[in-house]
Protein backbone atom coordinates (compact mmCIF):
# COMPACT_ATOMS: atom_id res chain seq x y z
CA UNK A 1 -17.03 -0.52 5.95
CA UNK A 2 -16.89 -4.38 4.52
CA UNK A 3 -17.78 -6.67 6.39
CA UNK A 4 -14.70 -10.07 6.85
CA UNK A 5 -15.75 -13.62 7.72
CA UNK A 6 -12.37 -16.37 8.65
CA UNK A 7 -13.14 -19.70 8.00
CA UNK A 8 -11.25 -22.17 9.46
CA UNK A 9 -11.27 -25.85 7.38
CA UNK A 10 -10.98 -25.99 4.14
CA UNK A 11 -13.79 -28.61 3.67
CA UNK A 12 -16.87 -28.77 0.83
CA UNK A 13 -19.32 -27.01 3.50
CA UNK A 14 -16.58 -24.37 4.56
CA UNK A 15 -15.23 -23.85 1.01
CA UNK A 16 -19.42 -23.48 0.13
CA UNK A 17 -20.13 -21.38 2.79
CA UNK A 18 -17.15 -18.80 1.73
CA UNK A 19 -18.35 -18.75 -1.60
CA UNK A 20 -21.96 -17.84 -0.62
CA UNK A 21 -20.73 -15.24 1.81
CA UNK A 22 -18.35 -13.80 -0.96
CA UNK A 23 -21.19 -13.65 -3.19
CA UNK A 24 -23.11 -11.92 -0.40
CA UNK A 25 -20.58 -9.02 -0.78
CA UNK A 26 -18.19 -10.46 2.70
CA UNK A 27 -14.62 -10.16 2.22
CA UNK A 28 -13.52 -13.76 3.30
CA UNK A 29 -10.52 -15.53 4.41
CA UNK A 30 -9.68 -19.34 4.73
CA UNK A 31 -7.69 -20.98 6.67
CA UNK A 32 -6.51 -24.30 6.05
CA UNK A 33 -3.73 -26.35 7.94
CA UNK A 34 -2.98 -28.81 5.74
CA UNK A 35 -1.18 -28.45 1.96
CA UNK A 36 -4.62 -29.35 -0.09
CA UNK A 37 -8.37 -28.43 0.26
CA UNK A 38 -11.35 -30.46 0.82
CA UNK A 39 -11.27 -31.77 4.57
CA UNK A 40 -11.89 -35.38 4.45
CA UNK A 41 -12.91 -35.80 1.16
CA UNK A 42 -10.47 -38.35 -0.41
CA UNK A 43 -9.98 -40.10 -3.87
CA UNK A 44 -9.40 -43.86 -3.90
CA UNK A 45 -7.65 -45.48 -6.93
CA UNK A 46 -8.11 -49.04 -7.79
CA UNK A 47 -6.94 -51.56 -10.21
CA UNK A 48 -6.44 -48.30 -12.28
């Protein structure tokens, strides 16, 4: 029997944790509600 982890947020500690846990052998889903990973991570552009 496998074991299955949901993670819901799609942020650098979820998205770290879920790779740890696959590693671990855990069959994981994540859940995200927006269109693009990373939680509140952001990119700003300027004067380039």
């Amino acid at each position: 029997m496998s074991k299955k982890v949901v993670i819901i947020g799609s942020g650098f500690s979820s998205l770290s944790a879920a790779c740890y846990l696959a590693k671990a052998g855990f069959e994981v889903d994540v859940f995200e509600k927006n269109k693009t990973v990373g939680g509140r991570a952001r990119q700003l552009v300027r004067d380039g």
